[in-house]
Protein backbone atom coordinates (compact mmCIF):
# COMPACT_ATOMS: atom_id res chain seq x y z
CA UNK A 1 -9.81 -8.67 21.24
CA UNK A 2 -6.43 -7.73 20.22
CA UNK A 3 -6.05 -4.32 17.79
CA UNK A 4 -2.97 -3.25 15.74
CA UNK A 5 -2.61 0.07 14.51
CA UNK A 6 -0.34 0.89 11.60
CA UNK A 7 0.33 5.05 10.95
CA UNK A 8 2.59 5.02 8.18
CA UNK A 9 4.73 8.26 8.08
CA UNK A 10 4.93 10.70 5.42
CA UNK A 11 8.77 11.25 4.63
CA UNK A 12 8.65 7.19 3.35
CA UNK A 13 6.18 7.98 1.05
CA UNK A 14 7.18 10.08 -2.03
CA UNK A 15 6.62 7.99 -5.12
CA UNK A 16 3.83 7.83 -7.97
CA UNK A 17 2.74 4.86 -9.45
CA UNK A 18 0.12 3.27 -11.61
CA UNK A 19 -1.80 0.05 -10.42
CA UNK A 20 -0.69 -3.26 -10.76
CA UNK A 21 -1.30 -4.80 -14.38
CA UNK A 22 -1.44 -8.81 -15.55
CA UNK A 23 1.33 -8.02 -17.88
CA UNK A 24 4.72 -9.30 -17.52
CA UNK A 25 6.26 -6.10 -16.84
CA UNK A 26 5.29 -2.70 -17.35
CA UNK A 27 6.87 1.28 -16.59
CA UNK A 28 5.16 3.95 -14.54
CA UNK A 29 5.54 7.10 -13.22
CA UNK A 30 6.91 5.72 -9.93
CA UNK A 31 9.01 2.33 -9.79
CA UNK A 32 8.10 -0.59 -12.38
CA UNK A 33 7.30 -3.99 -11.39
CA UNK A 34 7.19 -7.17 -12.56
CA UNK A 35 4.09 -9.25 -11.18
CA UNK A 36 6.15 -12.23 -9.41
CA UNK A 37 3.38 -14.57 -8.37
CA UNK A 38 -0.18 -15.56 -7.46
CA UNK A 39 -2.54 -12.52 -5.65
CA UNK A 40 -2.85 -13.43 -2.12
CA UNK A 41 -5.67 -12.12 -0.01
CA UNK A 42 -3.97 -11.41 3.14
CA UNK A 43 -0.55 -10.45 4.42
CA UNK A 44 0.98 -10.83 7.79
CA UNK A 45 1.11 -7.42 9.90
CA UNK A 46 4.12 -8.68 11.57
CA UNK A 47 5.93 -9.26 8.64
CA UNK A 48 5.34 -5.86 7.28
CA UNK A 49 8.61 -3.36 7.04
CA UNK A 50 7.19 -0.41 5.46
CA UNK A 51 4.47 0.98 3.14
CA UNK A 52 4.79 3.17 0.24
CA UNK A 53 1.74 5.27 -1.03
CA UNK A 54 1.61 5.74 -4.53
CA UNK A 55 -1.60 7.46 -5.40
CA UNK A 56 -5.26 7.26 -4.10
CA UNK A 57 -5.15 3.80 -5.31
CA UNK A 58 -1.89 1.91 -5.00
CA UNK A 59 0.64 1.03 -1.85
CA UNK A 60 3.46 -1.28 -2.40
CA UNK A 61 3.72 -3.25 1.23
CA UNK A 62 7.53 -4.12 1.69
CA UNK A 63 7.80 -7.17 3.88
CA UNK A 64 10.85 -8.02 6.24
CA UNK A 65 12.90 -10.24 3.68
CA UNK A 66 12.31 -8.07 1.07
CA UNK A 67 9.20 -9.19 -0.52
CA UNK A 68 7.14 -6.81 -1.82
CA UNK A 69 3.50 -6.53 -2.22
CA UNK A 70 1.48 -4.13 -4.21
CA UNK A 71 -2.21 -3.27 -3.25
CA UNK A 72 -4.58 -1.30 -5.96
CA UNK A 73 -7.81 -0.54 -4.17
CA UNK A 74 -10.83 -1.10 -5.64
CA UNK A 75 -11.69 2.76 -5.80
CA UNK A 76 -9.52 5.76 -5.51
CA UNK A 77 -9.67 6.59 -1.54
CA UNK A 78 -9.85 10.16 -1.39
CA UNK A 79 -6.99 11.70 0.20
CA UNK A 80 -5.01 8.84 0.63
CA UNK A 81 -2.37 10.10 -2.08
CA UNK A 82 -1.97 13.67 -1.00
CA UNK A 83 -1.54 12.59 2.87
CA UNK A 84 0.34 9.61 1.94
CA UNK A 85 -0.24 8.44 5.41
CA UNK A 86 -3.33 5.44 6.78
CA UNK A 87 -4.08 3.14 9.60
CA UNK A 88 -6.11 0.18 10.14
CA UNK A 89 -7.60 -1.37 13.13
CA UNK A 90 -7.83 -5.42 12.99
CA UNK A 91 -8.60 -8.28 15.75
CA UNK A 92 -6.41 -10.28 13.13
CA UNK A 93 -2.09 -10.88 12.71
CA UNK A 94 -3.40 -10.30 9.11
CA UNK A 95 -4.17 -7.75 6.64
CA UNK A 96 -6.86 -8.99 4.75
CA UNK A 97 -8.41 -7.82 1.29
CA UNK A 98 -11.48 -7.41 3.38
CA UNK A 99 -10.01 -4.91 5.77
CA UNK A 100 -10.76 -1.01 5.96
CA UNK A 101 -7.38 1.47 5.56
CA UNK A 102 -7.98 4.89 6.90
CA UNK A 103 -6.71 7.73 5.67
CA UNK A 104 -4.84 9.65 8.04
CA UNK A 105 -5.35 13.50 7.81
CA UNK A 106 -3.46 16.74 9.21
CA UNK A 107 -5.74 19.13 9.88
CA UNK A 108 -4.04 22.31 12.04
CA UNK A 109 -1.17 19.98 13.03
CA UNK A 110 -3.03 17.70 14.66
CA UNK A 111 -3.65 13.73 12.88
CA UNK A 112 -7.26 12.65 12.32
CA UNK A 113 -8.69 9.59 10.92
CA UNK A 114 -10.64 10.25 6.86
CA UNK A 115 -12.21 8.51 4.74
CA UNK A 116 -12.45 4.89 5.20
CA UNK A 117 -11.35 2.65 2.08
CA UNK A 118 -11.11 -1.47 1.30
CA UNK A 119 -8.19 -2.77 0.34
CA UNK A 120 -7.47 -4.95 -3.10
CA UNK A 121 -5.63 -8.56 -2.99
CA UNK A 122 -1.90 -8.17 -2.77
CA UNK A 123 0.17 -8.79 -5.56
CA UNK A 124 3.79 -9.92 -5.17
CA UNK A 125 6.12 -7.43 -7.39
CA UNK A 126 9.60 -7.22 -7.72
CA UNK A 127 10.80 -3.33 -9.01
CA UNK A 128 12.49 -3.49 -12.43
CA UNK A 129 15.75 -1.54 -12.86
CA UNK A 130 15.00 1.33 -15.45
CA UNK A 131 16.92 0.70 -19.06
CA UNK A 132 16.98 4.22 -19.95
CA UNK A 133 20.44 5.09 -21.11
């Protein structure tokens, strides 16, 4: 049994962001998105670039190519915002919708795995350019 570990770092992760609507296109806190296709229920690990923690609810998954995925979780996952950091442990070369995301946690310096959390389907988004003037 193969497993792949994914510890996303903190300095990547500094945006807020609302979960993914049905709506055309919408403005958040953090980046807007347009939805730009069908939900999917799994993503390729290998394929993943980097991930982007919004809140307790929402990471954006940016693929090599520059596709980008967004993931609202079910429930908030407690922590997960504030740390902005998670891992996962899977016998798969997928993320799946039925996977487990871990919050990772510093406690005194050292990392340690928190609360446990499923993940949503992913979403392809594309970020909208902000019309402000």
């Amino acid at each position: 049994m193969t497993r792949t570990y994914l510890m996303i770092g903190l300095p990547f992760l500094a945006l807020a962001c609302a979960p993914v609507q049905s709506d055309e296109e919408f403005v958040t806190d953090g980046p807007p998105v347009r939805v730009a296709g069908e939900a999917e229920s799994c993503i390729s690990i290998t394929r993943i670039r980097t991930s982007r923690v919004h809140d307790d609810r929402t990471i954006d998954f940016e693929m090599n190519g520059g596709k980008v995925y967004r993931n609202t979780l079910p429930a908030k996952c407690p922590r997960l915002g504030f740390e902005e950091a998670f891992t996962y442990e899977t016998s798969l070369s997928r993320l799946c919708n039925t996977d487990i995301i871990y919050v990772l946690e510093t406690v005194g310096g050292d990392l340690r795995r928190g609360a446990g959390c499923g993940l949503g389907d992913f979403i392809p988004v594309e970020y909208v350019e902000d019309e402000q003037e």
